[in-house]
Structure formats: C-alpha cells, structure tokens
N, C-alpha and C. Protein backbone atom coordinates (compact mmCIF):
# COMPACT_ATOMS: atom_id res chain seq x y z
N UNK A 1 -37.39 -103.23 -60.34
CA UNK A 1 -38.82 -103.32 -60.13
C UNK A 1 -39.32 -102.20 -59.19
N UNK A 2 -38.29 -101.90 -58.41
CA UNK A 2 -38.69 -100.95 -57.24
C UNK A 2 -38.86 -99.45 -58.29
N UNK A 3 -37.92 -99.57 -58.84
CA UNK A 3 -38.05 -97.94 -60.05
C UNK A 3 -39.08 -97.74 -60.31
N UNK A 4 -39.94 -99.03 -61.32
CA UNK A 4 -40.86 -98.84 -61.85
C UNK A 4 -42.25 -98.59 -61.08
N UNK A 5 -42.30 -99.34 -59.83
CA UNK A 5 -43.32 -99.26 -58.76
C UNK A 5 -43.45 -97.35 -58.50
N UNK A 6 -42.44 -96.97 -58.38
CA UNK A 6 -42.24 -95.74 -57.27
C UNK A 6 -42.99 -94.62 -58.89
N UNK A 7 -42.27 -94.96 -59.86
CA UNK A 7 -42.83 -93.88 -61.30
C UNK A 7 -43.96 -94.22 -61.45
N UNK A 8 -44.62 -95.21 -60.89
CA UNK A 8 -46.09 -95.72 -60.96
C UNK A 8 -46.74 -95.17 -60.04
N UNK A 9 -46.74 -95.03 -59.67
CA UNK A 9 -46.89 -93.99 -58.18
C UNK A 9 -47.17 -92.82 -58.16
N UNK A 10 -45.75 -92.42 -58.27
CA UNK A 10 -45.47 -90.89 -58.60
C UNK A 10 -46.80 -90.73 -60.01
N UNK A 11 -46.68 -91.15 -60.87
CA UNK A 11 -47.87 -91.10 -61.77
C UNK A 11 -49.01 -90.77 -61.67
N UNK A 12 -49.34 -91.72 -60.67
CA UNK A 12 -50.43 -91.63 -60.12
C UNK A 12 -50.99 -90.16 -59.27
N UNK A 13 -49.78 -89.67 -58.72
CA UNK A 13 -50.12 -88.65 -57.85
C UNK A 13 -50.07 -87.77 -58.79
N UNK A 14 -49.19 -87.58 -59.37
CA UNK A 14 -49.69 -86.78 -60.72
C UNK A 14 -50.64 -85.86 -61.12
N UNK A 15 -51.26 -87.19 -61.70
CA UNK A 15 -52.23 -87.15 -62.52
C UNK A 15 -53.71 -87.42 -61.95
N UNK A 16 -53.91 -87.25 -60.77
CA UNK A 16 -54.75 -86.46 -59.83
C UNK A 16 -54.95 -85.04 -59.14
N UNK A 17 -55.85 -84.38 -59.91
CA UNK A 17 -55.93 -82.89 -60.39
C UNK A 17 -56.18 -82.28 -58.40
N UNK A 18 -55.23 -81.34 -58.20
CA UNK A 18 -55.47 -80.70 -57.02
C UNK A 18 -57.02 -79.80 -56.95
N UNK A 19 -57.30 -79.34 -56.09
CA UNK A 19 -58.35 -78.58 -55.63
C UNK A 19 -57.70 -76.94 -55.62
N UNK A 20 -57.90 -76.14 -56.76
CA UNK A 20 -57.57 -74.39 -57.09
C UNK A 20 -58.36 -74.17 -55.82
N UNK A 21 -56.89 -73.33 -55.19
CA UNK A 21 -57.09 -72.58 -54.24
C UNK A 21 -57.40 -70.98 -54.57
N UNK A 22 -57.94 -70.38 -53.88
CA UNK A 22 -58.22 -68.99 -54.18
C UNK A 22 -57.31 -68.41 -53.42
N UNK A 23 -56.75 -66.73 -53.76
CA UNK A 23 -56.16 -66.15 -52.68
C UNK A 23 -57.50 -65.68 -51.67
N UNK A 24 -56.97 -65.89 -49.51
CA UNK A 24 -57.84 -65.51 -48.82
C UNK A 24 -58.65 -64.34 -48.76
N UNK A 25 -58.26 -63.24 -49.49
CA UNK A 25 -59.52 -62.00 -49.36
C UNK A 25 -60.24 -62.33 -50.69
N UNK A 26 -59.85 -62.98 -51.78
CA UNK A 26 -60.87 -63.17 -52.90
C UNK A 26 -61.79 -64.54 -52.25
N UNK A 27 -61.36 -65.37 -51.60
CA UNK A 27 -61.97 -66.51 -51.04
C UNK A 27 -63.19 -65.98 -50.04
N UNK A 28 -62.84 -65.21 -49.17
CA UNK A 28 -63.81 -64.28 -48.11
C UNK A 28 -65.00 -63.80 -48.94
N UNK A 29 -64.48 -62.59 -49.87
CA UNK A 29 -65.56 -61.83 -50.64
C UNK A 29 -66.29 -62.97 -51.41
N UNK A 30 -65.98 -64.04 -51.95
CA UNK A 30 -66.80 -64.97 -52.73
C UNK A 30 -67.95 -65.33 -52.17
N UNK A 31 -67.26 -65.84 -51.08
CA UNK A 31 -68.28 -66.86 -49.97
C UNK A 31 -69.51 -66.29 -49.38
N UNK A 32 -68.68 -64.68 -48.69
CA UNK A 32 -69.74 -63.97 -48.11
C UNK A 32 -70.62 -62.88 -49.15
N UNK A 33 -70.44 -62.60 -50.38
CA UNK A 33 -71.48 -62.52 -51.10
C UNK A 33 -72.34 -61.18 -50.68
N UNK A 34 -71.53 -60.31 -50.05
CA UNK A 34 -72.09 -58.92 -49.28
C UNK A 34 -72.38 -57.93 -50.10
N UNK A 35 -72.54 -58.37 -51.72
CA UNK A 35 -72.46 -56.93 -52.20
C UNK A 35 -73.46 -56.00 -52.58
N UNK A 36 -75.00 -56.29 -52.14
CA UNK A 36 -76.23 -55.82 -51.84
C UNK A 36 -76.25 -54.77 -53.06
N UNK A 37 -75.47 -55.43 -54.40
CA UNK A 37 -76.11 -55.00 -55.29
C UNK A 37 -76.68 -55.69 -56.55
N UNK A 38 -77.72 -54.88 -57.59
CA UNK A 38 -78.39 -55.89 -59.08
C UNK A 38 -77.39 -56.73 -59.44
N UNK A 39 -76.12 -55.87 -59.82
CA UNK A 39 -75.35 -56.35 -61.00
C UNK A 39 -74.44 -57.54 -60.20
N UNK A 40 -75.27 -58.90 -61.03
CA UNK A 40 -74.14 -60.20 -61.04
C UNK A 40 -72.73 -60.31 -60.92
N UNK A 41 -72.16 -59.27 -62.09
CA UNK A 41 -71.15 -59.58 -63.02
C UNK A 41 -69.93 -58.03 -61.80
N UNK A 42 -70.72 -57.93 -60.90
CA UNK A 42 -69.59 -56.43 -60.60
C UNK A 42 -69.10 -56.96 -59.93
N UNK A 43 -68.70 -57.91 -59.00
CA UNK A 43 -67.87 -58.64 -58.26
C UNK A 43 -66.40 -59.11 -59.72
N UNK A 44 -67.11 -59.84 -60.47
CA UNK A 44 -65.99 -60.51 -61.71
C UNK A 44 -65.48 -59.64 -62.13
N UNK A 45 -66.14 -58.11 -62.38
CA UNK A 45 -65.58 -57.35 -63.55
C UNK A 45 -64.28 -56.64 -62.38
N UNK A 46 -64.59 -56.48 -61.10
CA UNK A 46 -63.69 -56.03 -59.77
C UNK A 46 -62.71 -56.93 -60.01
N UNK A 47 -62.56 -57.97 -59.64
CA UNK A 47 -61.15 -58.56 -60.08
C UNK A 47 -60.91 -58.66 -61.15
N UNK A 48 -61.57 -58.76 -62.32
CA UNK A 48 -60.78 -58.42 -63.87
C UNK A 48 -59.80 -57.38 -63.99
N UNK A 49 -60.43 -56.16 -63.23
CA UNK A 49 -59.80 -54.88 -63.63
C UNK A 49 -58.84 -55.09 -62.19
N UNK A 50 -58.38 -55.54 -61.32
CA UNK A 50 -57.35 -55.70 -60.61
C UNK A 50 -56.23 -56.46 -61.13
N UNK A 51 -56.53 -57.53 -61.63
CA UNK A 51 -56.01 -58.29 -62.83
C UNK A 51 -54.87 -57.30 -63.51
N UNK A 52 -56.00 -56.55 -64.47
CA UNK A 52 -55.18 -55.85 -65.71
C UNK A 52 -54.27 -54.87 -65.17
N UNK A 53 -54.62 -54.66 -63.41
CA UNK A 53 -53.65 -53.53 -62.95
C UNK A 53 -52.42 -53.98 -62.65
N UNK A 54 -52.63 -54.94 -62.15
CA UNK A 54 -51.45 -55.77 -61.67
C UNK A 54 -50.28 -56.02 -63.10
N UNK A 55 -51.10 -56.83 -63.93
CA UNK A 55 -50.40 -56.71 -65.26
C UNK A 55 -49.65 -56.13 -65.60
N UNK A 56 -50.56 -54.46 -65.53
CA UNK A 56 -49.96 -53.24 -66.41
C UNK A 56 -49.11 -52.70 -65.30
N UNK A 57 -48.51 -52.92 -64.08
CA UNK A 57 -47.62 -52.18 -63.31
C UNK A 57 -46.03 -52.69 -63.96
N UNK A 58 -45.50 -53.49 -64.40
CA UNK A 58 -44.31 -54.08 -64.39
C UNK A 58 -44.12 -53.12 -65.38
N UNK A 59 -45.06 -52.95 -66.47
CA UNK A 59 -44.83 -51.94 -67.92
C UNK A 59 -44.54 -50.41 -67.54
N UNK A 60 -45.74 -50.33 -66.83
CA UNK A 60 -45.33 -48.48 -66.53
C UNK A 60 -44.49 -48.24 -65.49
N UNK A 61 -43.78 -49.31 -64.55
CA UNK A 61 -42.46 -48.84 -63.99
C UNK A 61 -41.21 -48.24 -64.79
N UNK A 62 -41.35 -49.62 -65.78
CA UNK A 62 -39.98 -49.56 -66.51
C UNK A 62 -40.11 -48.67 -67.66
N UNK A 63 -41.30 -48.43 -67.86
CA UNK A 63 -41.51 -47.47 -69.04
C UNK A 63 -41.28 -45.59 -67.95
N UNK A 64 -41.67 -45.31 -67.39
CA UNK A 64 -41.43 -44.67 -65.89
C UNK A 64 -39.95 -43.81 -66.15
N UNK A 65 -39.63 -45.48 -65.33
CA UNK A 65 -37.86 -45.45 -65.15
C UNK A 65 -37.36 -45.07 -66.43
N UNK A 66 -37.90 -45.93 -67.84
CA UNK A 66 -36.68 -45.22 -68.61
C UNK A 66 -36.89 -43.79 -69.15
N UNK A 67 -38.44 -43.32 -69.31
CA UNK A 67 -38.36 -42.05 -69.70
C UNK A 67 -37.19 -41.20 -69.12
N UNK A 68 -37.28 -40.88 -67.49
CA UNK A 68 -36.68 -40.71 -66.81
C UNK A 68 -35.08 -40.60 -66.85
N UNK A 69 -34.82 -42.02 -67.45
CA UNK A 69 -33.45 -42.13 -67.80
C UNK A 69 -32.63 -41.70 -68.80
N UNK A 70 -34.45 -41.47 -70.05
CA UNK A 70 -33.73 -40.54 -71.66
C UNK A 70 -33.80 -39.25 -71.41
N UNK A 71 -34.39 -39.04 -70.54
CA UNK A 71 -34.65 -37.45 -70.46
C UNK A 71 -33.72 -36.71 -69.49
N UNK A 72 -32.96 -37.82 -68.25
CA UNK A 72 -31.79 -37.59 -67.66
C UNK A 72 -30.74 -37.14 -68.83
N UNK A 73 -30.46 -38.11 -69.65
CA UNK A 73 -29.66 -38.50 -70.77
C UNK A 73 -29.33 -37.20 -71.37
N UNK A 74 -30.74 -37.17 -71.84
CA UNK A 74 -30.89 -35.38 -73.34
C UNK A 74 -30.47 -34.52 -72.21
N UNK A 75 -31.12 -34.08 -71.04
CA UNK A 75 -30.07 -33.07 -70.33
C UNK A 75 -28.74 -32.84 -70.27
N UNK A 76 -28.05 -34.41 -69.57
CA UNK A 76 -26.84 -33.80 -69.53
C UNK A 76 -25.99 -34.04 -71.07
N UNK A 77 -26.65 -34.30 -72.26
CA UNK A 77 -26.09 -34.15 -73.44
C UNK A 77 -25.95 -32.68 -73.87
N UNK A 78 -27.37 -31.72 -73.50
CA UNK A 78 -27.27 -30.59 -73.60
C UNK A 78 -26.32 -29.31 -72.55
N UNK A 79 -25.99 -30.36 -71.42
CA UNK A 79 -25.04 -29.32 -70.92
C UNK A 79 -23.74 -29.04 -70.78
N UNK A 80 -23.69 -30.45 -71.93
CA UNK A 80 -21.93 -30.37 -72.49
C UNK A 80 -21.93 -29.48 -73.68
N UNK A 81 -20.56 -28.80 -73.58
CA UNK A 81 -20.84 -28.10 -74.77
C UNK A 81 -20.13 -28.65 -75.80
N UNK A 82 -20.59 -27.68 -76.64
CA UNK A 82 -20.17 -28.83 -78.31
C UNK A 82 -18.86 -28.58 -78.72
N UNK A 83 -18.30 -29.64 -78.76
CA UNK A 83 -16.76 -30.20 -79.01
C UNK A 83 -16.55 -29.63 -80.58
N UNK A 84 -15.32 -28.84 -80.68
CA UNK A 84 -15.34 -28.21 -82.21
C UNK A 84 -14.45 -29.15 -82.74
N UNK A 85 -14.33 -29.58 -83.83
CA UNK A 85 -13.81 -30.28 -84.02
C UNK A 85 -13.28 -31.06 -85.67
C-alpha cells in the first residue's frame, strides 16, 4: 500500500508543470525592456540569430577540423614518393 501511495505522489509531482526559467542575461534584457527602439520583433530576431549561432558552431568546428585533417592527409600523401612497383 505504501508503493502505491508514494507512485501516487510521485505522480502527482509530476504532472505539475514547473515555471520555464530563462537564462539570467536573457531574463534582465526582457524585463528591462531598454531598447529605445520602433522595431518589436528586434529583441526576438537577436536571440533567434544567437540561437542559429550556437547551433551552427558544433558543425563548423568539425567541419574546420576535418578539412584540416584531409588537407593534412593530401600533403603528406604527396610527399611520399611513388612506390614503383
């Protein structure tokens, strides 16, 4: 009985939706609202495009790194010389 009490419970806590926290400098800029300009939407479109940067960094490291690594590669392929054979 005690099992079922405690998964009843636990359930409960559940399935009571938390309060989305913001990170603190997006929470600051929200609140204080300083941006003494027309456009509504330039605050949203500012973190959109931080967003997509963040995104796109994991890609152009490794894309980066491996150019890097084929083009290491084709060098020292070209400074062996060719095996007659």
């Amino acid at each position: 009985m005690k099992w079922w009490a405690a998964l009843f419970v636990f359930s409960l806590i559940a399935a009571v939706p938390a309060a989305a926290r913001a990170c603190p400098n997006c929470k600051e800029a929200v609140e204080s609202g300083e941006s003494g300009d027309d456009d509504p939407l330039r605050e949203a479109r500012g973190y959109n495009n931080s967003i997509y940067l963040m995104a796109s960094m994991p890609y152009l490291l490794l894309g980066t790194l491996g150019a890097a690594g084929y083009r290491a590669y084709r060098k020292a392929q070209a400074a062996q010389p060719p095996s007659e054979g």
